[in-house]
C-alpha atoms as a PDB file:
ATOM      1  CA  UNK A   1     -15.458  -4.687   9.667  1.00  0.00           C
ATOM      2  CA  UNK A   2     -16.015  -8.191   8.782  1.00  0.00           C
ATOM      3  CA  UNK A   3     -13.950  -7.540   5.580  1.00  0.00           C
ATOM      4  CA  UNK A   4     -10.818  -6.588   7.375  1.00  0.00           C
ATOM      5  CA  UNK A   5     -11.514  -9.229  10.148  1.00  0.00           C
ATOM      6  CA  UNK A   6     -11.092 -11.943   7.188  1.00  0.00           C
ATOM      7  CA  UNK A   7      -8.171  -9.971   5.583  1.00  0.00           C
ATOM      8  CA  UNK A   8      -6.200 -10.149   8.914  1.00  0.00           C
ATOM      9  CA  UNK A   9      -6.925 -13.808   9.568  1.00  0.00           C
ATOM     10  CA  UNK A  10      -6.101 -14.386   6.140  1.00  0.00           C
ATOM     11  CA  UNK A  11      -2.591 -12.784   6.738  1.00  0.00           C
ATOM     12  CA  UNK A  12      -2.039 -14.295  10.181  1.00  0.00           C
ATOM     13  CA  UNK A  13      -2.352 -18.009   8.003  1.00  0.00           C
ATOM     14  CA  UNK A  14      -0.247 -16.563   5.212  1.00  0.00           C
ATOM     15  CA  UNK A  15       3.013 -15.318   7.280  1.00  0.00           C
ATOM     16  CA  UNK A  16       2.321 -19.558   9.318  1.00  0.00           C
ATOM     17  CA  UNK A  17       2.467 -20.728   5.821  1.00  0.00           C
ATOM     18  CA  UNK A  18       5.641 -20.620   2.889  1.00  0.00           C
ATOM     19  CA  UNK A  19       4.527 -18.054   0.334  1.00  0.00           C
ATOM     20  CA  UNK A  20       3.154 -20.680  -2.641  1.00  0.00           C
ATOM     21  CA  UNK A  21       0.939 -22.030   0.176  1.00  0.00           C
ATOM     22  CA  UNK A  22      -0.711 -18.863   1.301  1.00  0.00           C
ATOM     23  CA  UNK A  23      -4.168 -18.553   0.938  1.00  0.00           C
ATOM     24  CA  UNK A  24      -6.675 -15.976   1.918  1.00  0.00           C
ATOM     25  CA  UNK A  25      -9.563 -15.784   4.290  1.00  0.00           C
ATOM     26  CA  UNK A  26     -11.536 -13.581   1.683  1.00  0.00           C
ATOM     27  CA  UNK A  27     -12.890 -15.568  -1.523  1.00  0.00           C
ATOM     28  CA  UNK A  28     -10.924 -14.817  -4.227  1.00  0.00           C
ATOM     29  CA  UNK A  29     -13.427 -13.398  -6.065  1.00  0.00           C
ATOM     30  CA  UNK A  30     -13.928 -10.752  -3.672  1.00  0.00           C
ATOM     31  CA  UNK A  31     -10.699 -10.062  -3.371  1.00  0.00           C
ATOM     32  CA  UNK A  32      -9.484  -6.718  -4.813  1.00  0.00           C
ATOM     33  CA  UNK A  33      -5.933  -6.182  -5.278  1.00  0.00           C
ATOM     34  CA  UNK A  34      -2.934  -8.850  -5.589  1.00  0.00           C
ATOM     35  CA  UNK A  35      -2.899 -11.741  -4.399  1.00  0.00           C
ATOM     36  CA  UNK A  36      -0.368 -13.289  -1.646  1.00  0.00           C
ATOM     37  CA  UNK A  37       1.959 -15.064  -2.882  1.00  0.00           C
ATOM     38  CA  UNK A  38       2.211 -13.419  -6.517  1.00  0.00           C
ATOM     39  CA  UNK A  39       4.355 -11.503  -8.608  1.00  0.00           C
ATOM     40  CA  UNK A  40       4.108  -7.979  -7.628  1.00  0.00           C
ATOM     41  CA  UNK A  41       3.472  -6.025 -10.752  1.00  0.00           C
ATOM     42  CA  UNK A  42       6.556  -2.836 -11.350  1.00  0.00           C
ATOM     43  CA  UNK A  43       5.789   0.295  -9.921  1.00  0.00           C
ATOM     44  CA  UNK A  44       7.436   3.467 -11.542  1.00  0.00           C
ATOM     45  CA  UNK A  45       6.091   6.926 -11.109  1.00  0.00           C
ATOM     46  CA  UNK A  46       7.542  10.188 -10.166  1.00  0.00           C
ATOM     47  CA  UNK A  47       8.170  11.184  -6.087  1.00  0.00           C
ATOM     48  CA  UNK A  48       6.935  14.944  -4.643  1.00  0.00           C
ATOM     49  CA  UNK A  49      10.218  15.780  -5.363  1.00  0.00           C
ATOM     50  CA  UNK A  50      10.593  15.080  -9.025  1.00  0.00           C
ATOM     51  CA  UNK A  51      12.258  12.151  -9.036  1.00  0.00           C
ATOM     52  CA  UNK A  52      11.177   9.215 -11.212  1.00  0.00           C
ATOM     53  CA  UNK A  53      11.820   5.950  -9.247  1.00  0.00           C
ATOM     54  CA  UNK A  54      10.612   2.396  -9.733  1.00  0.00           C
ATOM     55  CA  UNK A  55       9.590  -0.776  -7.118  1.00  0.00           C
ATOM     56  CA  UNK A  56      13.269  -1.553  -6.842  1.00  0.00           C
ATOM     57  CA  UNK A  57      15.297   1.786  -6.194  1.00  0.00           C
ATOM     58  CA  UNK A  58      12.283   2.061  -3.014  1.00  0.00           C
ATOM     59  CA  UNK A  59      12.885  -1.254  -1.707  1.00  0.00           C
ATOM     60  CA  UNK A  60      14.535  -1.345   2.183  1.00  0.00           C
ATOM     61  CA  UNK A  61      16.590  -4.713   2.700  1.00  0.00           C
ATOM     62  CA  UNK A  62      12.942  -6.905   3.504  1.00  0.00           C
ATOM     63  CA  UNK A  63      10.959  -5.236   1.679  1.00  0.00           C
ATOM     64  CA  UNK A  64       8.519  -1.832   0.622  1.00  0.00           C
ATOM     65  CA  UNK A  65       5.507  -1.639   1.424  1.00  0.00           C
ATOM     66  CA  UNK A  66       3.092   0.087  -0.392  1.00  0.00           C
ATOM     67  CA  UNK A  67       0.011   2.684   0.269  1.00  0.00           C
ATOM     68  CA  UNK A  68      -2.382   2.906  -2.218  1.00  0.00           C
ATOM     69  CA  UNK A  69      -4.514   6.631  -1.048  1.00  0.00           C
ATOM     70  CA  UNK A  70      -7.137   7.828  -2.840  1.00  0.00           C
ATOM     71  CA  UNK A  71      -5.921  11.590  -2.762  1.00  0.00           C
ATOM     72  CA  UNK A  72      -3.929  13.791  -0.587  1.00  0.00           C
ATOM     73  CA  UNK A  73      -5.724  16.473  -2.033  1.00  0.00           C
ATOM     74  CA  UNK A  74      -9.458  16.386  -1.220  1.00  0.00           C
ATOM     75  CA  UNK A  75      -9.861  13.545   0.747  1.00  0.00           C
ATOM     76  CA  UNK A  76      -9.517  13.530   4.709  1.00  0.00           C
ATOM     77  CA  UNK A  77      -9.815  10.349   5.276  1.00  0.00           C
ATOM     78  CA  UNK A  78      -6.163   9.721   2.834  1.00  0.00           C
ATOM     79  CA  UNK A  79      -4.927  12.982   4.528  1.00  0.00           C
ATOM     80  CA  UNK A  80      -5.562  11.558   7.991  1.00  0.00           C
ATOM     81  CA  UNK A  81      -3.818   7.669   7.069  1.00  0.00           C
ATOM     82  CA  UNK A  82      -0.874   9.690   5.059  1.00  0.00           C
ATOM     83  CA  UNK A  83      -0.172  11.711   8.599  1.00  0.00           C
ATOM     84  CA  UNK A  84      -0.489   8.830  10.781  1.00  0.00           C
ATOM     85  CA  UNK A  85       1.897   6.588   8.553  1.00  0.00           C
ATOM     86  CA  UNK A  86       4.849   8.630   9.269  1.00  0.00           C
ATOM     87  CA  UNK A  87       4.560   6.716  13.183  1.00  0.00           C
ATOM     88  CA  UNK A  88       5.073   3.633  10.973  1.00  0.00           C
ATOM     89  CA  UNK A  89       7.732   4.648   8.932  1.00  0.00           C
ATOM     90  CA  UNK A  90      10.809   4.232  11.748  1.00  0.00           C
ATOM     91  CA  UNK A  91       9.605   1.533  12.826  1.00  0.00           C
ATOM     92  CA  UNK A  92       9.191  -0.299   9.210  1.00  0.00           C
ATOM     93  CA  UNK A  93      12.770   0.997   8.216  1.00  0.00           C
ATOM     94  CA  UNK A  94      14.155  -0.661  11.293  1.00  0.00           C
ATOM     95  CA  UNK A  95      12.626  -4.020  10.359  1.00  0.00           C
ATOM     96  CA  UNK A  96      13.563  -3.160   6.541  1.00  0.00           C
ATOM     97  CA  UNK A  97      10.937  -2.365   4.555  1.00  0.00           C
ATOM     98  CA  UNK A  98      10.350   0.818   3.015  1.00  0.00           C
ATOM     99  CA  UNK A  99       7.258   2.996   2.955  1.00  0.00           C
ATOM    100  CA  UNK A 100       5.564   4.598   0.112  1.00  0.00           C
ATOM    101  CA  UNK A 101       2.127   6.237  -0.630  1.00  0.00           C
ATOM    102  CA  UNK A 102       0.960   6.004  -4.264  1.00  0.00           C
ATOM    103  CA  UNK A 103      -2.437   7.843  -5.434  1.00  0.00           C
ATOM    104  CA  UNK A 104      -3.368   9.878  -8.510  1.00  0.00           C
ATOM    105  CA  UNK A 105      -1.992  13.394  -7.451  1.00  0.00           C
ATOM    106  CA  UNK A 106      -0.246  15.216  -9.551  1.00  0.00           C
ATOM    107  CA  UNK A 107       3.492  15.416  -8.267  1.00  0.00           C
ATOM    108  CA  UNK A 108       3.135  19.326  -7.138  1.00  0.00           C
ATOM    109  CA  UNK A 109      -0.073  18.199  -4.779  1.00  0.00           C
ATOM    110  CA  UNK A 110       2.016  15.725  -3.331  1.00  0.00           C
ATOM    111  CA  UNK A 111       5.207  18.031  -2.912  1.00  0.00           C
ATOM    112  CA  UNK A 112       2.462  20.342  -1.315  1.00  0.00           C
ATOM    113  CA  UNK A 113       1.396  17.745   1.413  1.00  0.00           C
ATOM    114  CA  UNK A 114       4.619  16.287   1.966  1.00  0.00           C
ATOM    115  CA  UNK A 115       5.660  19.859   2.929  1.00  0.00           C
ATOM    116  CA  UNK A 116       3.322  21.334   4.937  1.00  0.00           C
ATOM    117  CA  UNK A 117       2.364  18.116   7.079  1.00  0.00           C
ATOM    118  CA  UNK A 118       6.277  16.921   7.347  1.00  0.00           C
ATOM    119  CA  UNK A 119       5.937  13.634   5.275  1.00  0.00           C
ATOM    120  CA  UNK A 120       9.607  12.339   5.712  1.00  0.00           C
ATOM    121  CA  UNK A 121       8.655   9.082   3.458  1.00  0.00           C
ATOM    122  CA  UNK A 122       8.217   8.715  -0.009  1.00  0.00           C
ATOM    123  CA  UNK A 123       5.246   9.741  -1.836  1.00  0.00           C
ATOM    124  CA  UNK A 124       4.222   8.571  -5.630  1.00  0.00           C
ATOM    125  CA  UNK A 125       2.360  10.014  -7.739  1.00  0.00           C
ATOM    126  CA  UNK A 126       0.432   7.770 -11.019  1.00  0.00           C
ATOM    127  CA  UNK A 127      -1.298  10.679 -12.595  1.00  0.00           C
ATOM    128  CA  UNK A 128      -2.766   8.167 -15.102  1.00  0.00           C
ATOM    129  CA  UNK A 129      -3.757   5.212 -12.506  1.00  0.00           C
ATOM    130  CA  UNK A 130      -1.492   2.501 -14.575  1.00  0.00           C
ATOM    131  CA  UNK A 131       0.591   1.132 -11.567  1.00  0.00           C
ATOM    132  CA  UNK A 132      -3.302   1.434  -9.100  1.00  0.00           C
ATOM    133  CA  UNK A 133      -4.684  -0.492 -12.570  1.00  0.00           C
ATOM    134  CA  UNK A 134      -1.827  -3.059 -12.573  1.00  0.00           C
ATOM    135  CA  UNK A 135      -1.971  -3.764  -8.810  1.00  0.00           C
ATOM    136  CA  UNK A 136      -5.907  -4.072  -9.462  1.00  0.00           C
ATOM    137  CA  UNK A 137      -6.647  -1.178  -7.274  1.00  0.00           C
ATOM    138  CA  UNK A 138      -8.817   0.463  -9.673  1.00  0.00           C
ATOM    139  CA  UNK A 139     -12.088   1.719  -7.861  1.00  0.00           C
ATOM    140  CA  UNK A 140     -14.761   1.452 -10.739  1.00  0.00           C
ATOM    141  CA  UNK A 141     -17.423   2.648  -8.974  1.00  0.00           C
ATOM    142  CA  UNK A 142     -16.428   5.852  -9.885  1.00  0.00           C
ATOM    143  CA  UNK A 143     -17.600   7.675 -13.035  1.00  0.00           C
ATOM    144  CA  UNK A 144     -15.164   7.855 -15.691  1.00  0.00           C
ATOM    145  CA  UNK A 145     -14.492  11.882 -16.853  1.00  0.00           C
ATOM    146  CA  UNK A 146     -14.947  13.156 -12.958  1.00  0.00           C
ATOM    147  CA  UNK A 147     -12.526  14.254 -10.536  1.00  0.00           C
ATOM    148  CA  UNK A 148     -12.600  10.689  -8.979  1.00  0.00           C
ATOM    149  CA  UNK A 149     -12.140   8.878 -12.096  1.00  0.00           C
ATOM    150  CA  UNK A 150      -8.439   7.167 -10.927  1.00  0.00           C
ATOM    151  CA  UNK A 151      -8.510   6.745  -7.811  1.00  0.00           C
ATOM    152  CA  UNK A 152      -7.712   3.442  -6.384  1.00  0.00           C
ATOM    153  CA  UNK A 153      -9.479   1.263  -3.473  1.00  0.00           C
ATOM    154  CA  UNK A 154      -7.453   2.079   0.101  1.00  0.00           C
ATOM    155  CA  UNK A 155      -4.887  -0.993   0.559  1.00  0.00           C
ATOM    156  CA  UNK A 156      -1.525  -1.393   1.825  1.00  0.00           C
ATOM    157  CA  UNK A 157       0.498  -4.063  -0.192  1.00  0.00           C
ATOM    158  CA  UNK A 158       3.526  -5.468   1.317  1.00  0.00           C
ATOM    159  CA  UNK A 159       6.345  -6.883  -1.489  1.00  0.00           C
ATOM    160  CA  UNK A 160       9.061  -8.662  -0.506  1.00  0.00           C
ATOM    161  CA  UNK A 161      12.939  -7.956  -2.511  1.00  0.00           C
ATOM    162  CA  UNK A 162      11.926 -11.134  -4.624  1.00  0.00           C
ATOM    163  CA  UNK A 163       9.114  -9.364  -6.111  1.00  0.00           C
ATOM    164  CA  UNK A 164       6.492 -11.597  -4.558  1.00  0.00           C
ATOM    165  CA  UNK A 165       2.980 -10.036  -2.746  1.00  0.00           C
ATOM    166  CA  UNK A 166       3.785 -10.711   0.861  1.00  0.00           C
ATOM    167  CA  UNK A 167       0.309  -9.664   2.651  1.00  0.00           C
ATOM    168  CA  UNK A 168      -2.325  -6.953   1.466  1.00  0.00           C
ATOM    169  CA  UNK A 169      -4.148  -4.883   4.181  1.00  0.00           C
ATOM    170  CA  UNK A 170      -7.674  -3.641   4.048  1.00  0.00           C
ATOM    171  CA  UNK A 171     -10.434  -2.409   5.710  1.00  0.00           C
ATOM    172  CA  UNK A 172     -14.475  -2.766   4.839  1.00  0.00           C
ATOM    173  CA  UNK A 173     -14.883   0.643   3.982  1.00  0.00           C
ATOM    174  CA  UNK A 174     -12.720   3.658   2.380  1.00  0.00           C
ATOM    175  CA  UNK A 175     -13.098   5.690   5.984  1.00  0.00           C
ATOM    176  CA  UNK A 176     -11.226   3.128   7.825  1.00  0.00           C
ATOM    177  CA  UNK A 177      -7.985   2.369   7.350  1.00  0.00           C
ATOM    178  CA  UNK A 178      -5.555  -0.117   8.562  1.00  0.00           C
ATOM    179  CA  UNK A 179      -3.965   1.227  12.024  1.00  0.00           C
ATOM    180  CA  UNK A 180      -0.468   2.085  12.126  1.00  0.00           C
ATOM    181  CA  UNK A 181       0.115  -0.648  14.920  1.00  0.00           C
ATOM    182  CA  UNK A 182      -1.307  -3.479  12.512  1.00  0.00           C
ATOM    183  CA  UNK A 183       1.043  -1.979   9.798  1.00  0.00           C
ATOM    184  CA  UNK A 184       4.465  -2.640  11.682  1.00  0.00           C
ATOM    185  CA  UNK A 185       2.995  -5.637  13.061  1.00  0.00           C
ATOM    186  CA  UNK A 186       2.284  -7.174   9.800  1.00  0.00           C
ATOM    187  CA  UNK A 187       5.887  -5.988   9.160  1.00  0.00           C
ATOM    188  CA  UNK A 188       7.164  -7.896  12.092  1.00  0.00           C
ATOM    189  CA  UNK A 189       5.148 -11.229  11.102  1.00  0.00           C
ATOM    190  CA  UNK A 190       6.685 -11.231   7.874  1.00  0.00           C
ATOM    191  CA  UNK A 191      10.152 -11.220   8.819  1.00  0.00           C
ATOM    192  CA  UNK A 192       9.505 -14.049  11.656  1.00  0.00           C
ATOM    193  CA  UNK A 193       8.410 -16.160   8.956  1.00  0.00           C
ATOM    194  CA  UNK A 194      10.957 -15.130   6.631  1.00  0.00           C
ATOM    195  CA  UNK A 195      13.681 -15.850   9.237  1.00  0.00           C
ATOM    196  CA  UNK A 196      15.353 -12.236   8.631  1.00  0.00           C
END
């Protein structure tokens, strides 16, 4: 709790401040993830439905912003943040950014959820964790050879067009998530301070 308390104070100074001024409530090196005010790293992986796509063919006019789940396949607490972030995706295309979940899954899981639960946003899959290891997502806690070996630390990373980290969201703990209404808000923020 105090974790995301930080995080969101952190982001309410970073959309006050221009983007190579933004700084972070949470100490840097307890920070996991980009920062604010960096170069997003590319993101290319293949969508539930086949498609191989990268950071720049997802972006909306402000912006995409990005869901790092754990799985979609075995864990509810991902299952439960994947469902609820189709109430956010309207509302973020309206304000122009895009939404996207990335995990692990292979693409036919993901096809598999997006289907049966009515996921009308676009879903990612990086079987071999490169894009969750470039955005420093990694969760290492895990043991390397099991089932969990991959899987990246919950976050939602907001990138502006320019390429630059815009805010990260986070909660203390992998059963919380970040709620919907802080999602489009943090949307909102960002393109107050951006002018757009």
């Amino acid at each position: 709790m105090l974790r995301s308390m930080l995080v969101a104070l952190g982001l309410l100074a970073a959309v006050a401040l221009p983007v190579t001024a933004q700084e972070s409530a949470v100490p840097e090196d307890q920070m996991i993830g980009p920062m604010v005010g960096t170069e997003a790293p590319p993101l290319s992986g293949m969508t539930s439905d086949g498609q191989t796509v990268t950071l720049d063919a997802l972006a909306g006019e402000n912006g995409t912003v990005i869901a790092f789940i754990r799985s979609l396949d075995w864990c509810p607490y991902c299952q439960k943040q994947a469902i609820g972030l189709e109430e956010a995706r309207v509302p973020l295309e309206e304000a122009g950014w895009s939404l996207v979940a990335l995990s692990y899954d292979s693409q036919e899981t993901l096809a598999n959820f997006s289907h049966e639960k009515g996921i009308n946003y676009v879903l990612v899959s990086d079987p071999e964790s490169k894009v969750i290891r470039d955005y420093d997502q990694l969760n290492e806690e895990m043991k390397e050879g099991s089932k969990y070996w991959g899987i990246p630390h919950p976050a939602i990373v907001f990138v502006r067009t320019d390429g630059t980290v815009a805010a990260v969201l986070r909660e203390e703990g992998y059963k919380d998530r970040p709620e919907v209404d802080v999602v489009t808000e943090t949307a909102t923020l960002l393109n107050e301070a951006a002018g757009s």
